[in-house]
C-alpha atoms as a PDB file:
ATOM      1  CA  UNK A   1      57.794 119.737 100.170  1.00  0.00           C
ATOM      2  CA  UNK A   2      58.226 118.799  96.521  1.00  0.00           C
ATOM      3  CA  UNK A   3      56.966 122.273  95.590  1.00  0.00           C
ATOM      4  CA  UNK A   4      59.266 124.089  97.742  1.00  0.00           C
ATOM      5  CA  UNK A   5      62.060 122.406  96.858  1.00  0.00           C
ATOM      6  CA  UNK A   6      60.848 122.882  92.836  1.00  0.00           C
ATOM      7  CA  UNK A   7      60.290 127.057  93.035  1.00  0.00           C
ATOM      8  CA  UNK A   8      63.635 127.080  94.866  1.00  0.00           C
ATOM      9  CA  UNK A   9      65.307 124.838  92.340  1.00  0.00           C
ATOM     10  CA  UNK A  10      63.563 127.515  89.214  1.00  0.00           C
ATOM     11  CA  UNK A  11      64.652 130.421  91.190  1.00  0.00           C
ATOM     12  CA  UNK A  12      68.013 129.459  91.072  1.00  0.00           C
ATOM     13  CA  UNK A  13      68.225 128.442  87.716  1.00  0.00           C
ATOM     14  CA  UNK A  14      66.671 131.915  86.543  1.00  0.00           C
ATOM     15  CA  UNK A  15      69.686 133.647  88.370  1.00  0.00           C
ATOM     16  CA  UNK A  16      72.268 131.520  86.586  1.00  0.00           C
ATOM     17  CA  UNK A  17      70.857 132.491  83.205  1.00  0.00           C
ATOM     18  CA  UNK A  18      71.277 135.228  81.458  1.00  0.00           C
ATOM     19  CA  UNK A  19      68.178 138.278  81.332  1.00  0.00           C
ATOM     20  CA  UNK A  20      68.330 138.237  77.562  1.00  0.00           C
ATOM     21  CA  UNK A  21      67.972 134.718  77.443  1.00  0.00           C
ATOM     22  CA  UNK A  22      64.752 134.139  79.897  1.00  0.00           C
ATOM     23  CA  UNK A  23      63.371 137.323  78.095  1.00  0.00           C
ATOM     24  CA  UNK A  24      63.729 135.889  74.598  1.00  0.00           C
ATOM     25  CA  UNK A  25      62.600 132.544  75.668  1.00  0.00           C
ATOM     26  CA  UNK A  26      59.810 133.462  78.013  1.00  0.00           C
ATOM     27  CA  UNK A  27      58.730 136.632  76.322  1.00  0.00           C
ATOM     28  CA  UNK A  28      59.012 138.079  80.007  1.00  0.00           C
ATOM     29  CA  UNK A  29      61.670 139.476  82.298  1.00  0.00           C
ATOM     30  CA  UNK A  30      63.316 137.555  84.780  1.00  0.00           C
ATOM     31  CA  UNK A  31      61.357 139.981  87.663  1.00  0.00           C
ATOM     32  CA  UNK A  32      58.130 138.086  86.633  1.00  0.00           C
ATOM     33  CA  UNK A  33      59.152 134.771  87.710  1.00  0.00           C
ATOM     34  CA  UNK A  34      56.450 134.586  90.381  1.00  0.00           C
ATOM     35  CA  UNK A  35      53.575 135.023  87.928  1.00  0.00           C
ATOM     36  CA  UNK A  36      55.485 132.717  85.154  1.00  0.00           C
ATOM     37  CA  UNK A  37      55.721 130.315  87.732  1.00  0.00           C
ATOM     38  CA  UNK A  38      52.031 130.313  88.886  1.00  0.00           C
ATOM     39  CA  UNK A  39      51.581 130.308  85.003  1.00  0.00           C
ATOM     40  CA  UNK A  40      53.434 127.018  84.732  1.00  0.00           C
ATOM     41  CA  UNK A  41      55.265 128.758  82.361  1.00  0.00           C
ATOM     42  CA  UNK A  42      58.538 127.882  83.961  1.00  0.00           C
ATOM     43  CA  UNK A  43      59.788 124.707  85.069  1.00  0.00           C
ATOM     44  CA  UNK A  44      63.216 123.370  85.328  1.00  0.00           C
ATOM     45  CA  UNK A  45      63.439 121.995  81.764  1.00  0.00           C
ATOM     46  CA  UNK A  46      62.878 124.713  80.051  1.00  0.00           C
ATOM     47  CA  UNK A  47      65.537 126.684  82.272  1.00  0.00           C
ATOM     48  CA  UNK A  48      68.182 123.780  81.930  1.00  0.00           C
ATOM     49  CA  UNK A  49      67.757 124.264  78.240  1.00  0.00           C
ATOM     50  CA  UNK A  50      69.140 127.968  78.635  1.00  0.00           C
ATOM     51  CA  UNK A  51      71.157 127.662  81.507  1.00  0.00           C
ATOM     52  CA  UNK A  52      74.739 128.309  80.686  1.00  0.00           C
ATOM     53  CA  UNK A  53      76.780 125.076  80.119  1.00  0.00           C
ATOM     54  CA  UNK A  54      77.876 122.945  83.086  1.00  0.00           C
ATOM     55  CA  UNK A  55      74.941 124.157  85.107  1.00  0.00           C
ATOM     56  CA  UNK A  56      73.661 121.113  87.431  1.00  0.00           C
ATOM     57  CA  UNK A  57      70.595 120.405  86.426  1.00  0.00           C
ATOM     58  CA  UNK A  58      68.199 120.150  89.957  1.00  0.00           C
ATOM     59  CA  UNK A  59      65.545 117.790  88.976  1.00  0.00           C
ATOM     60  CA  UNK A  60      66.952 114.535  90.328  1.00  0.00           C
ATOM     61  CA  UNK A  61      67.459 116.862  93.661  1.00  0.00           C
ATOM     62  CA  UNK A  62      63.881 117.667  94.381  1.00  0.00           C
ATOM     63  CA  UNK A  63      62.814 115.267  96.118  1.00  0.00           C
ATOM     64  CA  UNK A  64      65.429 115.178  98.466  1.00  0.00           C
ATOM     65  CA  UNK A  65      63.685 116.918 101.273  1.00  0.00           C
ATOM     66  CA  UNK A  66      60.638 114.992 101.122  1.00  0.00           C
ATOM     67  CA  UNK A  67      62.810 111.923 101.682  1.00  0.00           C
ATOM     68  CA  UNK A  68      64.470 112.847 104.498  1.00  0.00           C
ATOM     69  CA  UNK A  69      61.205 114.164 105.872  1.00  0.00           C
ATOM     70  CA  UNK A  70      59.634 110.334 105.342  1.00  0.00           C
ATOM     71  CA  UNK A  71      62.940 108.883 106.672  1.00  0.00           C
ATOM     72  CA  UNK A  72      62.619 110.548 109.895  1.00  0.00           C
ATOM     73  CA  UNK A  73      58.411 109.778 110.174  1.00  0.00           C
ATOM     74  CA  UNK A  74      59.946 105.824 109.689  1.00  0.00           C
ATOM     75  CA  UNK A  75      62.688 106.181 111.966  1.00  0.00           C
ATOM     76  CA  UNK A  76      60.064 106.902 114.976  1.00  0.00           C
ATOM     77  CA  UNK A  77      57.386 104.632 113.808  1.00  0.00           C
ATOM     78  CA  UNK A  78      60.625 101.813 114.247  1.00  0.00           C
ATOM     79  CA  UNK A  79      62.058 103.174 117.853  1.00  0.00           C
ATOM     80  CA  UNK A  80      58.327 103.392 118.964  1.00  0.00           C
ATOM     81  CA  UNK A  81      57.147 100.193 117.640  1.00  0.00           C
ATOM     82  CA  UNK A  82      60.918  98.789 119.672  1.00  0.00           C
ATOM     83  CA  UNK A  83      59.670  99.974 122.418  1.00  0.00           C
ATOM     84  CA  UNK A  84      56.334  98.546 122.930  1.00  0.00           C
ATOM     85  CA  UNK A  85      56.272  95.707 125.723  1.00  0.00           C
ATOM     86  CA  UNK A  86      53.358  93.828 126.867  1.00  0.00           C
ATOM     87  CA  UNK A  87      51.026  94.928 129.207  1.00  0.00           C
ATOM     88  CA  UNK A  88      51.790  93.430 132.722  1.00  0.00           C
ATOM     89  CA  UNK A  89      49.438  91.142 134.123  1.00  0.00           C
ATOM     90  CA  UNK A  90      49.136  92.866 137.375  1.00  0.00           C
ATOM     91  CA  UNK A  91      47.318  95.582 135.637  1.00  0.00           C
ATOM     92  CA  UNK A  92      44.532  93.363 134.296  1.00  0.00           C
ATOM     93  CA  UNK A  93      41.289  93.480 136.472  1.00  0.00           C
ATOM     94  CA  UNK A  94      38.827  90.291 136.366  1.00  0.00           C
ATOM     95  CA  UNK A  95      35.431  90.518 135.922  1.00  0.00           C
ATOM     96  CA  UNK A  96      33.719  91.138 139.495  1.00  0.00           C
ATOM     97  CA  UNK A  97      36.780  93.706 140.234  1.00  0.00           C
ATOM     98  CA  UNK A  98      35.446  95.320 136.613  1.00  0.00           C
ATOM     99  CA  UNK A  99      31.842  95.351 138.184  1.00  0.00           C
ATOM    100  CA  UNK A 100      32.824  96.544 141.493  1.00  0.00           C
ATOM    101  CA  UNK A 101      34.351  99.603 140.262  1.00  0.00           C
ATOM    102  CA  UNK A 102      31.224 100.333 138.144  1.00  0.00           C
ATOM    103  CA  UNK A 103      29.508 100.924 141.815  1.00  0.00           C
END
């Protein structure tokens, strides 16, 4: 999730920057963002650093998703573990009823 959230985060920032600027800085156009970024060529810091002023800078963001995702895997674990009673007593079965079954 933290890679989605981190190639979605770089794609935006490359369309908020200007095409001279990535080209200058990255010695590449802004169409070869795919390769750059399977490269690790590109990461947010280096866009931030050309990204025009007031640009909010995703980083503390990108994690986001992966925290809502663990929030919601807690959330059940809590409801289910509410929900578990004990087992009645009628349901228990002593030992010749155990060994009379077996037959």
């Amino acid at each position: 999730l933290r890679n989605h959230s981190t190639d979605q985060a770089i794609r935006s920032l490359a369309l908020q920057t200007s095409p001279a600027a990535f080209e200058e800085v990255f010695k590449a156009p802004v169409d070869q963002l795919p390769a750059l970024m399977d490269a690790k060529a590109v990461n947010i810091a280096r866009l931030m650093e050309i990204a025009p002023p007031g640009t909010v800078n995703p980083a503390p963001f990108v994690y986001d998703s992966t925290f809502y995702s663990i929030s919601g895997v807690i959330a059940t674990a809590a409801i289910s573990n509410a929900l578990i009673t004990k087992v009645d007593p009628k349901h228990f079965s002593t030992e010749p009823e155990a060994t009379a079954e077996k037959m």
